[in-house]
N, C-alpha and C. Protein backbone atom coordinates (compact mmCIF):
# COMPACT_ATOMS: atom_id res chain seq x y z
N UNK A 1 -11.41 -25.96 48.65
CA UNK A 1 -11.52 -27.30 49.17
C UNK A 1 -11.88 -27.23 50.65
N UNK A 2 -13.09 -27.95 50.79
CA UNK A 2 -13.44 -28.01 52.46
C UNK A 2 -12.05 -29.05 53.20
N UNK A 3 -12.07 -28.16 54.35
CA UNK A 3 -11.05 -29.19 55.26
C UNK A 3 -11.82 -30.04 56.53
N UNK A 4 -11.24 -31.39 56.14
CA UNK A 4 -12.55 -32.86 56.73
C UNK A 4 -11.79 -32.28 58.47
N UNK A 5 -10.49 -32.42 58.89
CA UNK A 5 -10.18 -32.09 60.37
C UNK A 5 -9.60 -31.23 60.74
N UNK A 6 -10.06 -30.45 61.70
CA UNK A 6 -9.23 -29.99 62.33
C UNK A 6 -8.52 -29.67 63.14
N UNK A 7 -7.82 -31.03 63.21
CA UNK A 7 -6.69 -31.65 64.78
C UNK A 7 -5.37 -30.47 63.65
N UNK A 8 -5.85 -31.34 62.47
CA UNK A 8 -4.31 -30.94 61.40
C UNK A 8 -4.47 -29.87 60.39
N UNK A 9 -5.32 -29.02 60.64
CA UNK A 9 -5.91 -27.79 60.37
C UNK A 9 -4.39 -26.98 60.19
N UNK A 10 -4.36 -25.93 58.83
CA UNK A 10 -3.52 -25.07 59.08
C UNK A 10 -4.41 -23.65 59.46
N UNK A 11 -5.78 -23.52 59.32
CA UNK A 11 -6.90 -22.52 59.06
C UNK A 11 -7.06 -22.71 60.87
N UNK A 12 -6.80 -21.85 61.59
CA UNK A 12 -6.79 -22.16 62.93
C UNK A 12 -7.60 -20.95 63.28
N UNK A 13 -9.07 -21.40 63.60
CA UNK A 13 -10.13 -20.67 64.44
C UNK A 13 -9.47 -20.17 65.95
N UNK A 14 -10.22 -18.64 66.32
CA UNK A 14 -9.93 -18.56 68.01
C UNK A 14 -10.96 -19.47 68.40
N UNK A 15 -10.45 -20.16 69.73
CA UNK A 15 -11.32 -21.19 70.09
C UNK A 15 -12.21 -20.86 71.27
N UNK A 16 -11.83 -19.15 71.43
CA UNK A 16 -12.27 -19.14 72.74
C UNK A 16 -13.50 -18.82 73.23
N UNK A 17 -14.30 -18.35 74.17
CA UNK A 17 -15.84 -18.33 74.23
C UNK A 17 -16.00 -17.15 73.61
N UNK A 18 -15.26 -16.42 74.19
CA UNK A 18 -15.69 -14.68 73.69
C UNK A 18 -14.24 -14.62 72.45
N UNK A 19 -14.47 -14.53 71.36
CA UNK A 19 -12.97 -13.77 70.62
C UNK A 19 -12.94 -12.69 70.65
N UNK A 20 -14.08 -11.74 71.32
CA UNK A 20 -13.96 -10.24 71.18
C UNK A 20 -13.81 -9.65 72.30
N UNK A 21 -12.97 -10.67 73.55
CA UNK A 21 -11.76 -10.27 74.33
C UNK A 21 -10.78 -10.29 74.23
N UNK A 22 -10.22 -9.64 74.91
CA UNK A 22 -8.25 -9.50 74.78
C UNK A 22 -7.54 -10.82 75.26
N UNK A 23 -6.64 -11.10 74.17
CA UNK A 23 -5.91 -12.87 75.02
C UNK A 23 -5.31 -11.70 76.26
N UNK A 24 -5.02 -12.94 77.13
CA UNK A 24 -4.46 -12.90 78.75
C UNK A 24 -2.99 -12.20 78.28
N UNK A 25 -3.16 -11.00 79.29
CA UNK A 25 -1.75 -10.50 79.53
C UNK A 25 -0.77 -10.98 80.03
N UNK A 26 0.55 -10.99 80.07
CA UNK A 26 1.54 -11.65 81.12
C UNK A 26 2.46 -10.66 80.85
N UNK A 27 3.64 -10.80 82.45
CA UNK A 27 4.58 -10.33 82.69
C UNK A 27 5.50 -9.53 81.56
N UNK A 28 5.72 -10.70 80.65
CA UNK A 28 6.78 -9.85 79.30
C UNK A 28 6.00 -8.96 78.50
N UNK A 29 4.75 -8.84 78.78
CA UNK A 29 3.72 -7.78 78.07
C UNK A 29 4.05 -6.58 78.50
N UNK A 30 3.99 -6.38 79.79
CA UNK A 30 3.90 -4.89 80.62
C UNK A 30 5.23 -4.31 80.89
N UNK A 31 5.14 -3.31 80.79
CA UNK A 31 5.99 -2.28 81.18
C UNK A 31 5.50 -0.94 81.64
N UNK A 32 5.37 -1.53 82.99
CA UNK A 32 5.20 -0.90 83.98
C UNK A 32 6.27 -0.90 85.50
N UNK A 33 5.85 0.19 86.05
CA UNK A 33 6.75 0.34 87.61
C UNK A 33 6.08 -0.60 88.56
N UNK A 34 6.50 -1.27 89.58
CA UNK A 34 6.80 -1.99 90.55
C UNK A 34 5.48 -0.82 91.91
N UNK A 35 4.72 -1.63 92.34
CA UNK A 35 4.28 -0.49 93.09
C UNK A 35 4.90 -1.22 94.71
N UNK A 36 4.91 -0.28 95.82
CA UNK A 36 5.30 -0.35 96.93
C UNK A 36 4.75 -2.01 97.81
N UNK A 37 5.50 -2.93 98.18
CA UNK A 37 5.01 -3.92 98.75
C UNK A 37 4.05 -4.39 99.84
N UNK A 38 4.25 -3.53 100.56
CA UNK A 38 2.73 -3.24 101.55
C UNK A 38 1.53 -3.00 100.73
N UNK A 39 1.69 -2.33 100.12
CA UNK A 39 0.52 -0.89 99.53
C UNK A 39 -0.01 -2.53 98.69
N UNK A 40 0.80 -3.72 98.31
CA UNK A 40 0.02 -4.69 97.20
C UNK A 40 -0.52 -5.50 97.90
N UNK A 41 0.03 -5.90 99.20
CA UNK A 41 -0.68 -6.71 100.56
C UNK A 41 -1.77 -6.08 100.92
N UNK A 42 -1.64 -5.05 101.13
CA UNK A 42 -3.43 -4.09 101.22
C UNK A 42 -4.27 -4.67 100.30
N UNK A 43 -3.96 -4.03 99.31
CA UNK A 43 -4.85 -4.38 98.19
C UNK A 43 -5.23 -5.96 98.07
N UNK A 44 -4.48 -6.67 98.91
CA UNK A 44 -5.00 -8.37 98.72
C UNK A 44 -5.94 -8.34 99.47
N UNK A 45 -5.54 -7.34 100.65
CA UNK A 45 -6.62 -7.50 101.70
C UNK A 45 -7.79 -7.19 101.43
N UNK A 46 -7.49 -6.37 100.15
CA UNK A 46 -9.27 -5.53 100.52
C UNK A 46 -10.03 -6.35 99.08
N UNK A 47 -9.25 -6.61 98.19
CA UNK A 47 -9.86 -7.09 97.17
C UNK A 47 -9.15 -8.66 96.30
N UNK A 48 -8.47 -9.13 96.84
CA UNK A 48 -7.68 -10.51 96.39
C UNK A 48 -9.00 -11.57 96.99
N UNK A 49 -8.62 -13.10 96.53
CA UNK A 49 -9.68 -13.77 96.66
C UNK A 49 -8.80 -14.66 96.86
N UNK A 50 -8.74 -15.44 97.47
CA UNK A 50 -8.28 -16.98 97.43
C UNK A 50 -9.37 -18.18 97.40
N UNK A 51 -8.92 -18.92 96.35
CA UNK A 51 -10.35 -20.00 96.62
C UNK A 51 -9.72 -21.60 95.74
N UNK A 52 -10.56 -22.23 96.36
CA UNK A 52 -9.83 -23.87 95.98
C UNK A 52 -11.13 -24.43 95.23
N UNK A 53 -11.35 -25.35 93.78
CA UNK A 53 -12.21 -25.66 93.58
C UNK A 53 -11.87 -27.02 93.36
N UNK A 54 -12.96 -28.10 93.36
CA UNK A 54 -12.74 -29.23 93.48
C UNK A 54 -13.87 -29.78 92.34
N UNK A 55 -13.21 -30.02 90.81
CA UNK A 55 -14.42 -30.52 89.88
C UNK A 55 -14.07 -32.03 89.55
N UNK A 56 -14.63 -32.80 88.69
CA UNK A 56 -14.74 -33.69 88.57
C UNK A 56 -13.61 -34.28 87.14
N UNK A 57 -13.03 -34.95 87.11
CA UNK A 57 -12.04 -34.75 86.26
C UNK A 57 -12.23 -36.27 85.59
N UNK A 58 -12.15 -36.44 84.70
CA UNK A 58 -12.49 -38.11 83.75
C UNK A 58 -11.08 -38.92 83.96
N UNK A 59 -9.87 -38.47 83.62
CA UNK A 59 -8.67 -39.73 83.47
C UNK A 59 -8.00 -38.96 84.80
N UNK A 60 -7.95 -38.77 85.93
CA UNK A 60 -7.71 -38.78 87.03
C UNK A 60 -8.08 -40.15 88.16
N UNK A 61 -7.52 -41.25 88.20
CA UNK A 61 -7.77 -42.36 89.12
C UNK A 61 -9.07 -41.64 90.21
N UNK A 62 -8.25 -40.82 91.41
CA UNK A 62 -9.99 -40.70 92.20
C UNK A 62 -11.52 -39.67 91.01
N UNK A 63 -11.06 -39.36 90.34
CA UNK A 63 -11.73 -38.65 89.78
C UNK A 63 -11.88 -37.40 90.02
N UNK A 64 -11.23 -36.59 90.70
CA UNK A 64 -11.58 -35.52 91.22
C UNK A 64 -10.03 -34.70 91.38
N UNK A 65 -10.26 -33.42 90.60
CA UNK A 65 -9.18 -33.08 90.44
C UNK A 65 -9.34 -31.22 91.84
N UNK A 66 -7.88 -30.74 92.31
CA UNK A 66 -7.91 -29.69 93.20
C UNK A 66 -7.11 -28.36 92.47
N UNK A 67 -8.11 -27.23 92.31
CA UNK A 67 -7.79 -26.61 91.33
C UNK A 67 -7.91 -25.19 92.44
N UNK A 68 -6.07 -24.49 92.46
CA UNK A 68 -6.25 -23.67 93.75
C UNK A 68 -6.14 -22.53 92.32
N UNK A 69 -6.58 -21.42 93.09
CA UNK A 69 -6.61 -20.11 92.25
C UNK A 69 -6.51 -18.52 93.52
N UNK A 70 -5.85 -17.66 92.77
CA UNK A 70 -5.87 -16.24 93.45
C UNK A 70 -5.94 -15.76 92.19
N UNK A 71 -6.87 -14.88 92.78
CA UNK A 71 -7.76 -13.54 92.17
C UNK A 71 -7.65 -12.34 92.48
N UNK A 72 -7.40 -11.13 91.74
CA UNK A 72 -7.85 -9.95 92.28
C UNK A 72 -8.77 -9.24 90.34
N UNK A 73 -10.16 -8.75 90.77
CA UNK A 73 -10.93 -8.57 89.66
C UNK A 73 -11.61 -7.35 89.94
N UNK A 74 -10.89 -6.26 89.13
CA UNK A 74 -11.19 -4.72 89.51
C UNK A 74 -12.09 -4.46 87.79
N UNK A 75 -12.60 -3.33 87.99
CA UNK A 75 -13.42 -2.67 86.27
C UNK A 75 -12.28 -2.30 85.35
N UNK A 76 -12.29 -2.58 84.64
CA UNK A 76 -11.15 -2.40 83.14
C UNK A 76 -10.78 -1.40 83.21
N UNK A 77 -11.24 -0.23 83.75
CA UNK A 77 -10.44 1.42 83.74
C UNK A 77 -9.79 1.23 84.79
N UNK A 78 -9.56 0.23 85.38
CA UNK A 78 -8.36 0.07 86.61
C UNK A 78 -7.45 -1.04 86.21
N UNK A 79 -7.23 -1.04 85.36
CA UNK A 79 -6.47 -2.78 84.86
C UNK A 79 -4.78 -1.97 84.82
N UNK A 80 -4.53 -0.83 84.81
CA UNK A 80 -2.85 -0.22 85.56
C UNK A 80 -2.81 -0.64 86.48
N UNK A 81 -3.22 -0.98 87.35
CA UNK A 81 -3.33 -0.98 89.21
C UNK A 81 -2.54 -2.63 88.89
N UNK A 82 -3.57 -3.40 88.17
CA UNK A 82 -3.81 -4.89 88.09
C UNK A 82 -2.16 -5.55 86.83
N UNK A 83 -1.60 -4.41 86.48
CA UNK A 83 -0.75 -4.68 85.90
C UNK A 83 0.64 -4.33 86.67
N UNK A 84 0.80 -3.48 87.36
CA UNK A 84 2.03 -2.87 88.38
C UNK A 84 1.84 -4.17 89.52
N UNK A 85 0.51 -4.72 89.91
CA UNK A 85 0.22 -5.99 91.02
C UNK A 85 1.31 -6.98 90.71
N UNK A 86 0.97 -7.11 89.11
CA UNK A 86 1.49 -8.42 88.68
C UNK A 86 3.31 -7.91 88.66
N UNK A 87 3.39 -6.98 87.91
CA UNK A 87 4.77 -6.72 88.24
C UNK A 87 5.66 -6.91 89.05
N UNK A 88 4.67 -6.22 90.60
CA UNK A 88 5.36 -6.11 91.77
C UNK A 88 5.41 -7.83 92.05
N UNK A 89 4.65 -8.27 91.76
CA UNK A 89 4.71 -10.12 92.69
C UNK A 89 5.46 -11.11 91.75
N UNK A 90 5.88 -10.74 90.16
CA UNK A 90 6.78 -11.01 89.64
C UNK A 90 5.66 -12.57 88.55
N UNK A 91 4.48 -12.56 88.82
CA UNK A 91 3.75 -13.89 87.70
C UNK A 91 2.45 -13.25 87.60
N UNK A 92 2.12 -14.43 87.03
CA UNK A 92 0.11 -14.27 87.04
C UNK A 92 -0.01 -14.21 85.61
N UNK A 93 -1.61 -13.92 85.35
CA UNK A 93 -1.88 -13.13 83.67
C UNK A 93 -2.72 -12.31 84.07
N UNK A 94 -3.02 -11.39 83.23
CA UNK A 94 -4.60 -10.51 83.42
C UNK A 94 -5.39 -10.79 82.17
N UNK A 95 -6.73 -11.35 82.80
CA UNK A 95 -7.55 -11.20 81.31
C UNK A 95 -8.50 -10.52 81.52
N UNK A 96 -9.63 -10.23 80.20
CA UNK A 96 -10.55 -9.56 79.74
C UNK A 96 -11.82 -10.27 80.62
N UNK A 97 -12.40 -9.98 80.99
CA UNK A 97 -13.76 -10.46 81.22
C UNK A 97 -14.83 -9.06 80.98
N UNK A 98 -16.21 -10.26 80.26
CA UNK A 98 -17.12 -9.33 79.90
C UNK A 98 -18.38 -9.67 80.46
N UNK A 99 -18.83 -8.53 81.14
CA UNK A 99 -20.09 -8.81 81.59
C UNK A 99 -21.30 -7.95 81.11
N UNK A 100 -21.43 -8.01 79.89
CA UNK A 100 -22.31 -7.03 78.82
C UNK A 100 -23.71 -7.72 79.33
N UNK A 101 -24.13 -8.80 79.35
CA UNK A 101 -25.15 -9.88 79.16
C UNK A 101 -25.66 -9.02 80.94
N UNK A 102 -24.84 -8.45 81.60
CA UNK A 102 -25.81 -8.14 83.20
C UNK A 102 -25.98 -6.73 83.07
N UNK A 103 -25.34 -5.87 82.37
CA UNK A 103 -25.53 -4.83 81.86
C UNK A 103 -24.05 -4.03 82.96
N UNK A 104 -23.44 -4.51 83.16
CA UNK A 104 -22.29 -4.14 83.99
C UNK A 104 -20.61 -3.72 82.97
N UNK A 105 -20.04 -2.64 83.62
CA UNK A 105 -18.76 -2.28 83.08
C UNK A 105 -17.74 -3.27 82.60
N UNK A 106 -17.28 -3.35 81.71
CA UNK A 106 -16.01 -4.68 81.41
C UNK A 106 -15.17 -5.03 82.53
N UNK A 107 -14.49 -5.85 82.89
CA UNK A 107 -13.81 -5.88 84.11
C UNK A 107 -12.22 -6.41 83.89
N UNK A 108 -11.23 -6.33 84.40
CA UNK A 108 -10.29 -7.37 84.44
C UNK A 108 -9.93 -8.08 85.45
N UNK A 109 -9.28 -9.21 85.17
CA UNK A 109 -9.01 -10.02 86.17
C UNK A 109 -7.35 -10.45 85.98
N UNK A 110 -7.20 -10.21 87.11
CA UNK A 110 -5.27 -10.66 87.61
C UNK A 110 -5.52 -11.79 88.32
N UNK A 111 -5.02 -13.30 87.75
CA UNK A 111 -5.27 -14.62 87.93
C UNK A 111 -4.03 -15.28 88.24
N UNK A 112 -3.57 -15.86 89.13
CA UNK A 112 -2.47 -17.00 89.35
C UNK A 112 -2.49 -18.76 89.44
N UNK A 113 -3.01 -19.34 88.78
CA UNK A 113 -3.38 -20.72 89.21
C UNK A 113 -2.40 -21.74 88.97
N UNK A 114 -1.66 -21.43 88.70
CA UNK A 114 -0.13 -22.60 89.12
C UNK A 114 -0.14 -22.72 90.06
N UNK A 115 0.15 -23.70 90.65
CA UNK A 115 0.46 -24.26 91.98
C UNK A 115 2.09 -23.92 92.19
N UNK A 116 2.87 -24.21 91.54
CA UNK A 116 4.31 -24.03 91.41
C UNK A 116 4.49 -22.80 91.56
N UNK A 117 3.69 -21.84 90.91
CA UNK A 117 3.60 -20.21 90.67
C UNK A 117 3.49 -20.04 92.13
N UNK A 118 2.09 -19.86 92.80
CA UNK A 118 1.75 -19.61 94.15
C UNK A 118 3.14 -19.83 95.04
N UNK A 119 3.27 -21.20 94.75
CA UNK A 119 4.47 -21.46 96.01
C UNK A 119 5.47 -20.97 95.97
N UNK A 120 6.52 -20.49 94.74
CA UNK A 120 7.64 -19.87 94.63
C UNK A 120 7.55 -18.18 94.25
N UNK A 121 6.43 -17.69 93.82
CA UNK A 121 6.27 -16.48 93.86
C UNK A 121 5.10 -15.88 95.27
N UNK A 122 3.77 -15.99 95.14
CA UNK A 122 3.02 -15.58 95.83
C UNK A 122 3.06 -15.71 97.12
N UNK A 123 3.43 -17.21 97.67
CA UNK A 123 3.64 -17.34 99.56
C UNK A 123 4.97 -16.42 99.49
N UNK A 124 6.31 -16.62 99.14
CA UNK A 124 7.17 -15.77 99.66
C UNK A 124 6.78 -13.98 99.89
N UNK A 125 6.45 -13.54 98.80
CA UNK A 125 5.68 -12.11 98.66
C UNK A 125 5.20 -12.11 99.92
N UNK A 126 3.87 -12.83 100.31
CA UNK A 126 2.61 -12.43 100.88
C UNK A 126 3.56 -13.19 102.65
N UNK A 127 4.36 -13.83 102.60
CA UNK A 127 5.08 -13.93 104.42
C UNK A 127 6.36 -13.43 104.20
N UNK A 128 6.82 -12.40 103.37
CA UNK A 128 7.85 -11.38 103.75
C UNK A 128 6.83 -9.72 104.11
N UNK A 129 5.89 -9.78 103.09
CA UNK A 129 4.47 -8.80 103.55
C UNK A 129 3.39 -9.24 103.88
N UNK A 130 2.90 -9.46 105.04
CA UNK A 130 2.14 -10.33 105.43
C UNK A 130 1.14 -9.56 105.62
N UNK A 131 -0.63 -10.03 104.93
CA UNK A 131 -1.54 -9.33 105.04
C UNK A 131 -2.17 -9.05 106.68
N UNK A 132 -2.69 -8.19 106.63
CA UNK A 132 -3.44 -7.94 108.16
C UNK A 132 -4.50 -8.01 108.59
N UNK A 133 -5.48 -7.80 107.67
CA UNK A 133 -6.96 -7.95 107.96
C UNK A 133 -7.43 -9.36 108.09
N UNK A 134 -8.51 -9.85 108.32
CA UNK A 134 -9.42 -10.89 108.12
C UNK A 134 -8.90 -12.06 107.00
N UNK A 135 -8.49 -11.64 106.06
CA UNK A 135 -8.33 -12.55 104.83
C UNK A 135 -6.61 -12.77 105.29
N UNK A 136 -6.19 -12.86 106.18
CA UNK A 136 -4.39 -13.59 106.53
C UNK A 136 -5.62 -14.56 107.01
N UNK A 137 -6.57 -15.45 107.44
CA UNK A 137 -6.84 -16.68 107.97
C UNK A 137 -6.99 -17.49 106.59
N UNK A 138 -7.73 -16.97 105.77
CA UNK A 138 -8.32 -17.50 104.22
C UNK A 138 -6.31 -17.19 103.68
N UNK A 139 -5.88 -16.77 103.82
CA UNK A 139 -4.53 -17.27 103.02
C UNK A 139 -3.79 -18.26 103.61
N UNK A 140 -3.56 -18.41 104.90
CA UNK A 140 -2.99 -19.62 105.84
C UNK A 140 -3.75 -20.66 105.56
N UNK A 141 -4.91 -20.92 105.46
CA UNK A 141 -5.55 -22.31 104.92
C UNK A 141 -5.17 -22.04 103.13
N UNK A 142 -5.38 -21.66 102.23
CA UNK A 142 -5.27 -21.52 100.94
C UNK A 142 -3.67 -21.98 101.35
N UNK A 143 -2.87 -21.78 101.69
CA UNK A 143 -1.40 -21.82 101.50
C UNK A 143 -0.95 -23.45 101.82
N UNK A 144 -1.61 -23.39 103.12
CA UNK A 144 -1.74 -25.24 103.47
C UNK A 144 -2.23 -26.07 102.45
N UNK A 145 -3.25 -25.54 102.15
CA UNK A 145 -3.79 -26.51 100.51
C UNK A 145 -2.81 -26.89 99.78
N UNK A 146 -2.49 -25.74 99.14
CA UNK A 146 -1.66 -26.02 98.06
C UNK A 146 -0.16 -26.08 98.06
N UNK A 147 0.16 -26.59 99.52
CA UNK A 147 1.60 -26.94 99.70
C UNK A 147 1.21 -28.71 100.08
N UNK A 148 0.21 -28.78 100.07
CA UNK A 148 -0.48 -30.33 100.27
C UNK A 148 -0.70 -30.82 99.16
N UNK A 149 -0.96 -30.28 97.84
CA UNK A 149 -0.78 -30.40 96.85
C UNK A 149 0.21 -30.37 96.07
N UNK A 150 1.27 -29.95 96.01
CA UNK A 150 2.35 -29.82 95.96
C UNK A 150 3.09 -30.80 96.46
N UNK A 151 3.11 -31.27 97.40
CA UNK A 151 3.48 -32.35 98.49
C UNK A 151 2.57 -33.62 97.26
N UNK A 152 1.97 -33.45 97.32
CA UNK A 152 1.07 -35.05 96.30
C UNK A 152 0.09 -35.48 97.52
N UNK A 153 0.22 -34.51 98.65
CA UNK A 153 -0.75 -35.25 99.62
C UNK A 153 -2.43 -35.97 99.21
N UNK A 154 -2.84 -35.01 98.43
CA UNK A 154 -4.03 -35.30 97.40
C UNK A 154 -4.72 -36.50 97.14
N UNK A 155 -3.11 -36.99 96.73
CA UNK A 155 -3.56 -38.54 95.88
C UNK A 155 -4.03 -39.07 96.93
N UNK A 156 -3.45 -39.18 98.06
CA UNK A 156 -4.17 -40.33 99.01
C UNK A 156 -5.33 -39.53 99.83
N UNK A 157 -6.42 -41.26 100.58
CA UNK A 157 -7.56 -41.18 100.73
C UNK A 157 -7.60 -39.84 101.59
N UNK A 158 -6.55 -40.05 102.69
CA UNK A 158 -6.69 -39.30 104.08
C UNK A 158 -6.56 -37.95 103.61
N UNK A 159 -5.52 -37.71 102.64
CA UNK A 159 -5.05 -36.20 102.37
C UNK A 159 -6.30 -35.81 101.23
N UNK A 160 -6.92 -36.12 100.80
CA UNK A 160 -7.83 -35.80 99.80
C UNK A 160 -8.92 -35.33 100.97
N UNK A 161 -9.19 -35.90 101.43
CA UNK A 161 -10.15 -35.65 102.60
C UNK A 161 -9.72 -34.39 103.45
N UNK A 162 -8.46 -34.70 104.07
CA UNK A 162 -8.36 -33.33 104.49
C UNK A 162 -8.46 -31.91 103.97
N UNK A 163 -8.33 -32.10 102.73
CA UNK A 163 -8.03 -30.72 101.84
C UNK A 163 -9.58 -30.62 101.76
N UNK A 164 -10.45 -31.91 101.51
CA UNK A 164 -11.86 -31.36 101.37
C UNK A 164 -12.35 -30.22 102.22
N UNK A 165 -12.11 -30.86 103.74
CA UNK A 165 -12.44 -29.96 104.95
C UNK A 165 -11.62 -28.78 104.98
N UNK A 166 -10.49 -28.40 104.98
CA UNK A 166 -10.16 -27.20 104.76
C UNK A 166 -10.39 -26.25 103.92
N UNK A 167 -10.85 -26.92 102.80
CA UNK A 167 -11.80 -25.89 101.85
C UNK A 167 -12.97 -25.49 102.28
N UNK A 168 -13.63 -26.27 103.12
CA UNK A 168 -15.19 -25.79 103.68
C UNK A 168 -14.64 -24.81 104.64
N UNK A 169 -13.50 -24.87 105.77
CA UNK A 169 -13.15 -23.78 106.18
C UNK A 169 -13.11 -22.39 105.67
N UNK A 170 -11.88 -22.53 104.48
CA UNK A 170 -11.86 -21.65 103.71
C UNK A 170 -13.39 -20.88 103.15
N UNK A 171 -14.20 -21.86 102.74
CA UNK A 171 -15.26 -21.08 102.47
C UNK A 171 -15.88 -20.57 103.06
N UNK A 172 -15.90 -20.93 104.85
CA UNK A 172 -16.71 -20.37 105.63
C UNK A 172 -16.48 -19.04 105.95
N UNK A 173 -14.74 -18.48 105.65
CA UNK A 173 -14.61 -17.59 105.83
C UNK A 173 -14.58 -16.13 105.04
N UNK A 174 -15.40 -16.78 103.59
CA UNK A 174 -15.91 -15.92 102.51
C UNK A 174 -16.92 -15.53 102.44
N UNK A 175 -17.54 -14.02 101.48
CA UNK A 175 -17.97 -13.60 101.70
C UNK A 175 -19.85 -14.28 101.60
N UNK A 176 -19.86 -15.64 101.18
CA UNK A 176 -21.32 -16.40 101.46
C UNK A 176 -21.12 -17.22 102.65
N UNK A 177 -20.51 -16.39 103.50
CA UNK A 177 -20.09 -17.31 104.57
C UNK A 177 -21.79 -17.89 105.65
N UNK A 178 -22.52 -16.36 105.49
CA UNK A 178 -23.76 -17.07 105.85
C UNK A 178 -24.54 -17.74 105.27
N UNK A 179 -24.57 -17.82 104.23
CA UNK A 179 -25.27 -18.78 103.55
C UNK A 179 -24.71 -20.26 103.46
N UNK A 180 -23.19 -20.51 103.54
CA UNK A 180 -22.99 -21.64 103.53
C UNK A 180 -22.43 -22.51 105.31
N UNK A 181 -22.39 -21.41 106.25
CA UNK A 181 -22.58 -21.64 107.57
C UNK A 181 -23.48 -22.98 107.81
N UNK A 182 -22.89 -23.91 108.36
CA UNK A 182 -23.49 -25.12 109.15
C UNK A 182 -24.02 -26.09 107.93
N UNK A 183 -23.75 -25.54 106.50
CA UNK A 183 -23.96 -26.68 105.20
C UNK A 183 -22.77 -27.38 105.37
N UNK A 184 -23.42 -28.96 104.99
CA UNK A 184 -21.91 -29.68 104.36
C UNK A 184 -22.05 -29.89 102.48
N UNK A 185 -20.78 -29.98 102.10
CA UNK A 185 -21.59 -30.28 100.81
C UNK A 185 -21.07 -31.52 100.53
N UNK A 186 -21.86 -32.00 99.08
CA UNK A 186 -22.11 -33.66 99.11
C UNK A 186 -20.62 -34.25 98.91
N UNK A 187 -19.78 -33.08 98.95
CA UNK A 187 -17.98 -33.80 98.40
C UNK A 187 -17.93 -33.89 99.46
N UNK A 188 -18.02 -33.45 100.43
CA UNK A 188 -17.43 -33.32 102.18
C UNK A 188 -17.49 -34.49 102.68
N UNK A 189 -19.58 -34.91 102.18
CA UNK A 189 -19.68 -36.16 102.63
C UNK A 189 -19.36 -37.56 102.50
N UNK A 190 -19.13 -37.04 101.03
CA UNK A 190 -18.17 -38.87 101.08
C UNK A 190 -17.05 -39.10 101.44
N UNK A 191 -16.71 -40.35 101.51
CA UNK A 191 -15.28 -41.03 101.63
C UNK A 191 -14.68 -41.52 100.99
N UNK A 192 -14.11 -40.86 100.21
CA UNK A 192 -13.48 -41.38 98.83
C UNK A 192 -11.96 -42.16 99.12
């Protein structure tokens, strides 16, 4: 017998783009050692990402929803490194990513995008070990974001706006920083 829906499906397809990646790892998965707390602040430094995206969201009143994320995305024969990370900082997931289609090595990625997560795990970590290089400016704005978010500052006109501009900061200080040097982009420009 064909089945007409499947909201109420018991025959439950993977829904995901690729099924011939690994679902997302988490914490109760691994069992692994804790690596040294500096030695994981390095490693933010040299390869963590912080970045804020701002898409367009349908049942959100302004329409526009603030979606903060930290990254660190090493080649799949390093995904131990990316699992002791997560250990040591106590959240996150790691997933599969495949980049067959560029002709490049599989990769993984150690992802945090809770907002709740960041603030009660990741800021304490990262200002009891505080990074040193270049990227402590891109975490002090990333951290303001999403304690502004957190806060609900968002919802309103002024605080929506501000977070806009501090994201163009933030971006200026990444690595298309010349390319997006002295651009505004068209979210910046309105006044929502």
């Amino acid at each position: 017998m064909k089945e007409v829906s499947r909201v109420r499906s018991t025959k439950r397809e993977d829904a995901r783009f690729n099924p011939g990646l690994a679902l997302p790892i988490g914490k109760e998965q691994i069992q692994r050692k804790k690596l040294d707390p500096q030695y994981v602040a390095g490693f933010i430094d040299g390869e963590g990402s912080f970045s804020i995206s701002i898409g367009k969201h349908k049942t959100l009143r302004r329409g526009f929803e603030v979606r903060p994320e930290f990254e660190i995305e090493l080649r799949k024969d390093d995904q131990e490194i990316l699992e002791r990370i997560l250990v040591t900082i106590g959240i996150g997931r790691i997933y599969d990513c495949s980049y067959e289609r560029y002709g490049w090595y599989p990769h993984a990625k150690y992802k945090i995008t809770s907002i709740w997560d960041l603030k009660e795990y990741l800021f304490p970590f990262l200002d009891k070990n505080p990074l040193q290089a270049k990227k402590k400016k891109s975490y002090l704005l990333f951290k303001q974001i999403v304690l502004m978010v957190c806060a609900k500052e968002h919802l309103s006109d002024e605080g929506f706006n501000k977070i806009v501009s501090l994201r163009e900061d933030l971006r200026a200080l990444g690595k298309k920083a010349k390319t997006f040097h002295g651009m505004k982009s068209s979210l910046g420009r309105k006044t929502v």
